[in-house]
PDB file of N, CA and C in Angstrom:
ATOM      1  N   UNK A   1       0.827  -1.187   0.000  1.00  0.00           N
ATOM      2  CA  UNK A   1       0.000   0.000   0.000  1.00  0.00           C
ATOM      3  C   UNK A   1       0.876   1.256   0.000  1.00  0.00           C
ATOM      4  N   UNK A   2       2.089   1.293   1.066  1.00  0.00           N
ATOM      5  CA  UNK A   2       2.649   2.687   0.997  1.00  0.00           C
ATOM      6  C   UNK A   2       3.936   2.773  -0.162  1.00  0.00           C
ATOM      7  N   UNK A   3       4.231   1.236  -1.140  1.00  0.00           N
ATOM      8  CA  UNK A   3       4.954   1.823  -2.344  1.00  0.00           C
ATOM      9  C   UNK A   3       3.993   2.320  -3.205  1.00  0.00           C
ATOM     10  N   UNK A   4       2.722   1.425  -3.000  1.00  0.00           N
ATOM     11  CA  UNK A   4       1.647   2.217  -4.139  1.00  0.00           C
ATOM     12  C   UNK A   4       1.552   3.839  -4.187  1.00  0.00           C
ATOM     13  N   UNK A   5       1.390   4.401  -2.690  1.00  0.00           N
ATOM     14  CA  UNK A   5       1.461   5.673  -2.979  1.00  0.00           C
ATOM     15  C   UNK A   5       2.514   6.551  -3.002  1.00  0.00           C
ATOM     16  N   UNK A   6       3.490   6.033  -2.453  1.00  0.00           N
ATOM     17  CA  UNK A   6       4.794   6.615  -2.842  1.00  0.00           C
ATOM     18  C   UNK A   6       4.888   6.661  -4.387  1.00  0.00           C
ATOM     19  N   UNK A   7       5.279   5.839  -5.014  1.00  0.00           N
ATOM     20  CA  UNK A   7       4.735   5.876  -6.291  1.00  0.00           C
ATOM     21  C   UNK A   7       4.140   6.728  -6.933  1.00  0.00           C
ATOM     22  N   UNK A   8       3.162   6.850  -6.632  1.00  0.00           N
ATOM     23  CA  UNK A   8       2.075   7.685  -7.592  1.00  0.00           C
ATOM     24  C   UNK A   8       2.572   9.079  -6.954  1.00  0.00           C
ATOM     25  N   UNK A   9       2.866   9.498  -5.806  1.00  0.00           N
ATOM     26  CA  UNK A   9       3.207  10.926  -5.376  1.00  0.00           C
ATOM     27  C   UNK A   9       4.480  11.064  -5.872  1.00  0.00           C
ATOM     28  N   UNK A  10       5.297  10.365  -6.223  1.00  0.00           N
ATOM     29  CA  UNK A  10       6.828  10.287  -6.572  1.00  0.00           C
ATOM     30  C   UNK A  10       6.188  10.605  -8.252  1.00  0.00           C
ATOM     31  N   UNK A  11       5.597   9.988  -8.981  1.00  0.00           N
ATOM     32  CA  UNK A  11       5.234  10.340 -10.459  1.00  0.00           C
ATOM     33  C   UNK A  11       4.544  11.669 -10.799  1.00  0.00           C
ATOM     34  N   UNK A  12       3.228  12.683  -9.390  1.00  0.00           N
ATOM     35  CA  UNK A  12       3.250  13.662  -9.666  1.00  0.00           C
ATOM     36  C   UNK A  12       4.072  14.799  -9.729  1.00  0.00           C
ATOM     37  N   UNK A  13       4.737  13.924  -8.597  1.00  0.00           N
ATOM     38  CA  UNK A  13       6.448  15.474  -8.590  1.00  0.00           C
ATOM     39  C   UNK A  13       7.064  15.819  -9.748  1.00  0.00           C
ATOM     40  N   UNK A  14       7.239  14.223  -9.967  1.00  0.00           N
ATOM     41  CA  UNK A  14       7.953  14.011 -11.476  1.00  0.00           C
ATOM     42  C   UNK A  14       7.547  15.188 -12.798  1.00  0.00           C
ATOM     43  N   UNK A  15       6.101  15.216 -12.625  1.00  0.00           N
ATOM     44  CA  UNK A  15       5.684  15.177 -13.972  1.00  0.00           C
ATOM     45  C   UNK A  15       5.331  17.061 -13.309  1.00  0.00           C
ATOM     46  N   UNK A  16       5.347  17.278 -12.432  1.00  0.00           N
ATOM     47  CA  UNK A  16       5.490  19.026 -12.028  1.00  0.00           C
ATOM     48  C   UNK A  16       6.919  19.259 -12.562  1.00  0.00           C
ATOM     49  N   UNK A  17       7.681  18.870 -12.249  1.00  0.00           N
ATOM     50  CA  UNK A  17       9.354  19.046 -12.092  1.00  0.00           C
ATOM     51  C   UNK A  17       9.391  19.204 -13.526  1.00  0.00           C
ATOM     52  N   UNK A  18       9.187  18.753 -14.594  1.00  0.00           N
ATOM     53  CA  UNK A  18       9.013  18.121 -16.235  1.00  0.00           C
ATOM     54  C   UNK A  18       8.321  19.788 -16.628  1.00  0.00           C
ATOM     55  N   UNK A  19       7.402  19.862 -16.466  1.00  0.00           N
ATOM     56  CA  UNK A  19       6.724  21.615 -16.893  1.00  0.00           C
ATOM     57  C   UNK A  19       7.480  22.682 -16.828  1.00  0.00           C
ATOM     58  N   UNK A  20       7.161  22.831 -17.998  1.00  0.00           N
ATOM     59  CA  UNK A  20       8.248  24.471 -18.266  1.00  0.00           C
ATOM     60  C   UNK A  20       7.857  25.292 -17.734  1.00  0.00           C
ATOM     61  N   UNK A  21       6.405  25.481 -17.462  1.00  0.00           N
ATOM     62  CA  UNK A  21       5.571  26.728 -16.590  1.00  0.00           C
ATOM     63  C   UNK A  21       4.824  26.446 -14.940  1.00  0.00           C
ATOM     64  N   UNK A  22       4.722  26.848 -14.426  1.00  0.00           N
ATOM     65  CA  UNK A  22       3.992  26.206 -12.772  1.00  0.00           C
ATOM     66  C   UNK A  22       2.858  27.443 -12.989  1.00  0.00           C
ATOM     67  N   UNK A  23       1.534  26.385 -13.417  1.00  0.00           N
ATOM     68  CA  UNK A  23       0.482  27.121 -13.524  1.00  0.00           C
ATOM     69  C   UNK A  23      -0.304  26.793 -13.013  1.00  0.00           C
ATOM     70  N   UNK A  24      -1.500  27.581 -12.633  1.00  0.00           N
ATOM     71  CA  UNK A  24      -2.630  26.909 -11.591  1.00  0.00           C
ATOM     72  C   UNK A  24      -3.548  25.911 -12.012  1.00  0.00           C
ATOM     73  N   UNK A  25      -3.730  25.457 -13.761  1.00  0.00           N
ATOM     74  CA  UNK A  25      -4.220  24.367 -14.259  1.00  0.00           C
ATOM     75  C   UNK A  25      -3.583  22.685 -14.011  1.00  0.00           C
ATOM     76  N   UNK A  26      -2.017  23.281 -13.740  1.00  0.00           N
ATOM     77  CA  UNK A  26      -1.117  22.419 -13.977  1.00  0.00           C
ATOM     78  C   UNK A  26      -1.368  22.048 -11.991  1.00  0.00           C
ATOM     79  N   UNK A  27      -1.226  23.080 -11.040  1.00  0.00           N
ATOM     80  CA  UNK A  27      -0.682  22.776  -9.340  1.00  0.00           C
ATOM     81  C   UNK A  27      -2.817  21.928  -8.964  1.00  0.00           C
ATOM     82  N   UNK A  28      -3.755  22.401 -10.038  1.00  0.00           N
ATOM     83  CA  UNK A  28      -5.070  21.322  -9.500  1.00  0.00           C
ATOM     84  C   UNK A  28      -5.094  20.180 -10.450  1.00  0.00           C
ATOM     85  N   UNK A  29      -4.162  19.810 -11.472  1.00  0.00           N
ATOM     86  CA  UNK A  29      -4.298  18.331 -11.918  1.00  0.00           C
ATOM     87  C   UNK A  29      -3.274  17.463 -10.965  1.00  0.00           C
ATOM     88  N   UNK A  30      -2.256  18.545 -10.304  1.00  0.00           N
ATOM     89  CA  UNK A  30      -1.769  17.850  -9.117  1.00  0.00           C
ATOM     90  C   UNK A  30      -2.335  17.573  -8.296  1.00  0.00           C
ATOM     91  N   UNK A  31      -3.198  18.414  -7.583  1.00  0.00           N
ATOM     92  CA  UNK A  31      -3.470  18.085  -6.559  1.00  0.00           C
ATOM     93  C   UNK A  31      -4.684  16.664  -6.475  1.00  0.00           C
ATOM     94  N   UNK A  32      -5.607  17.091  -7.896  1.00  0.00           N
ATOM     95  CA  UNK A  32      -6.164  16.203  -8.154  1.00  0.00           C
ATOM     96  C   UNK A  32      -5.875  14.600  -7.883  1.00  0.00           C
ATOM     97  N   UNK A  33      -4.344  14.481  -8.645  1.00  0.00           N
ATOM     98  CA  UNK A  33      -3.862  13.127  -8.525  1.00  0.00           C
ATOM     99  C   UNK A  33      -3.549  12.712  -7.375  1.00  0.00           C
ATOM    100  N   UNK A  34      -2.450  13.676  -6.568  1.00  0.00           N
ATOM    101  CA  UNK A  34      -2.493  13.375  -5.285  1.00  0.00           C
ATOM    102  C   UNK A  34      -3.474  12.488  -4.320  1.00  0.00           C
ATOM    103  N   UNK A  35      -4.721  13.461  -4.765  1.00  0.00           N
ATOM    104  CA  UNK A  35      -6.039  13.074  -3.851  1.00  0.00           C
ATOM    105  C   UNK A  35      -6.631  11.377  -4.377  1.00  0.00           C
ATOM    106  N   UNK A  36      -6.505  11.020  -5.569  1.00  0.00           N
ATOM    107  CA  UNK A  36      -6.643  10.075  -5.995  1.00  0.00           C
ATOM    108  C   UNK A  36      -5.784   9.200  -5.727  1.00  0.00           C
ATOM    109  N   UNK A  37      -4.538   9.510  -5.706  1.00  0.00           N
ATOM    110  CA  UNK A  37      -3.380   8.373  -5.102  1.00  0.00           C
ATOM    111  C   UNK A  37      -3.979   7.953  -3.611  1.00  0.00           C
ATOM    112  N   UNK A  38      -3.977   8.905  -3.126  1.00  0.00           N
ATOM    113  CA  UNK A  38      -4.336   8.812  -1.440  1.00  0.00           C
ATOM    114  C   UNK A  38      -5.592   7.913  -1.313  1.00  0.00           C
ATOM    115  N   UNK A  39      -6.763   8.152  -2.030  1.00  0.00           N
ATOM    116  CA  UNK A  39      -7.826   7.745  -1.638  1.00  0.00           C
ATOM    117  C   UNK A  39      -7.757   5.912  -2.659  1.00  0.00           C
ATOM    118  N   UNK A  40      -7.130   5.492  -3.748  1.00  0.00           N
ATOM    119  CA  UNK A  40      -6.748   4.519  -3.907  1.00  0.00           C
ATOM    120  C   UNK A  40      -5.941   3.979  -2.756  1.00  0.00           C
ATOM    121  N   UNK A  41      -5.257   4.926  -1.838  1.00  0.00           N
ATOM    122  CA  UNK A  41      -4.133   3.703  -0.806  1.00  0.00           C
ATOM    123  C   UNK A  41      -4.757   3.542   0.113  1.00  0.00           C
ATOM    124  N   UNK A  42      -6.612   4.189   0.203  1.00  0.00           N
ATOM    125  CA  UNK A  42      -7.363   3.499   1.264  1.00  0.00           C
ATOM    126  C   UNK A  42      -7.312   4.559   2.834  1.00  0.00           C
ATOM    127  N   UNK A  43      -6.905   5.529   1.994  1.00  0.00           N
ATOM    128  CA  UNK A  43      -6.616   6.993   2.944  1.00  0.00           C
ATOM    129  C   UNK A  43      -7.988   7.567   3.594  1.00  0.00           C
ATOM    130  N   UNK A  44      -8.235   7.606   4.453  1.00  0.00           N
ATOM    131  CA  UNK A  44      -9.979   7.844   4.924  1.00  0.00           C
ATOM    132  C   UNK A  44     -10.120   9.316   3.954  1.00  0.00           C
ATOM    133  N   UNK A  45     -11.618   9.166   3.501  1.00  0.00           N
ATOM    134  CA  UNK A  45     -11.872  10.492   2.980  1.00  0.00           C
ATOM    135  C   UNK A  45     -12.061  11.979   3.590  1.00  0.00           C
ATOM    136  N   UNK A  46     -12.036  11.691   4.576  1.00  0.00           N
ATOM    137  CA  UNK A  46     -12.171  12.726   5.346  1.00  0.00           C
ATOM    138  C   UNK A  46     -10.802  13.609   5.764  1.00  0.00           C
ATOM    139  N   UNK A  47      -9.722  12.776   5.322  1.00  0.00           N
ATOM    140  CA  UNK A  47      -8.037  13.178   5.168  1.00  0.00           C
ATOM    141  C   UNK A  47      -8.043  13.745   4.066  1.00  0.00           C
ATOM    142  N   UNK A  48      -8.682  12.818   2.980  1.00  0.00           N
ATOM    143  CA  UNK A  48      -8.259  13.746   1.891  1.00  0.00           C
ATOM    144  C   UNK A  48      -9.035  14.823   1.635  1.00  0.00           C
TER     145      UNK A  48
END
């Protein structure tokens, strides 16, 4: 469970780090994923 989300939070960094621009379309498809990593690793919803 916690390489699963390491993982997936290790691939959004990734793919921020990768963007030529840090835009606010770009920091809520992060956060988006984030929240989806978390709540796939069984993260209570009320955390996320």
């Amino acid at each position: 469970m916690f390489n699963t989300l390491n993982e997936k939070l290790q691939s959004v960094f990734k793919k921020m780090r990768g963007e030529a621009r840090i835009t606010e379309d770009n920091i809520k498809e992060a956060i988006r994923q984030v929240k989806m990593a978390m709540l796939e690793a069984d993260v209570n919803y009320k955390v996320v």
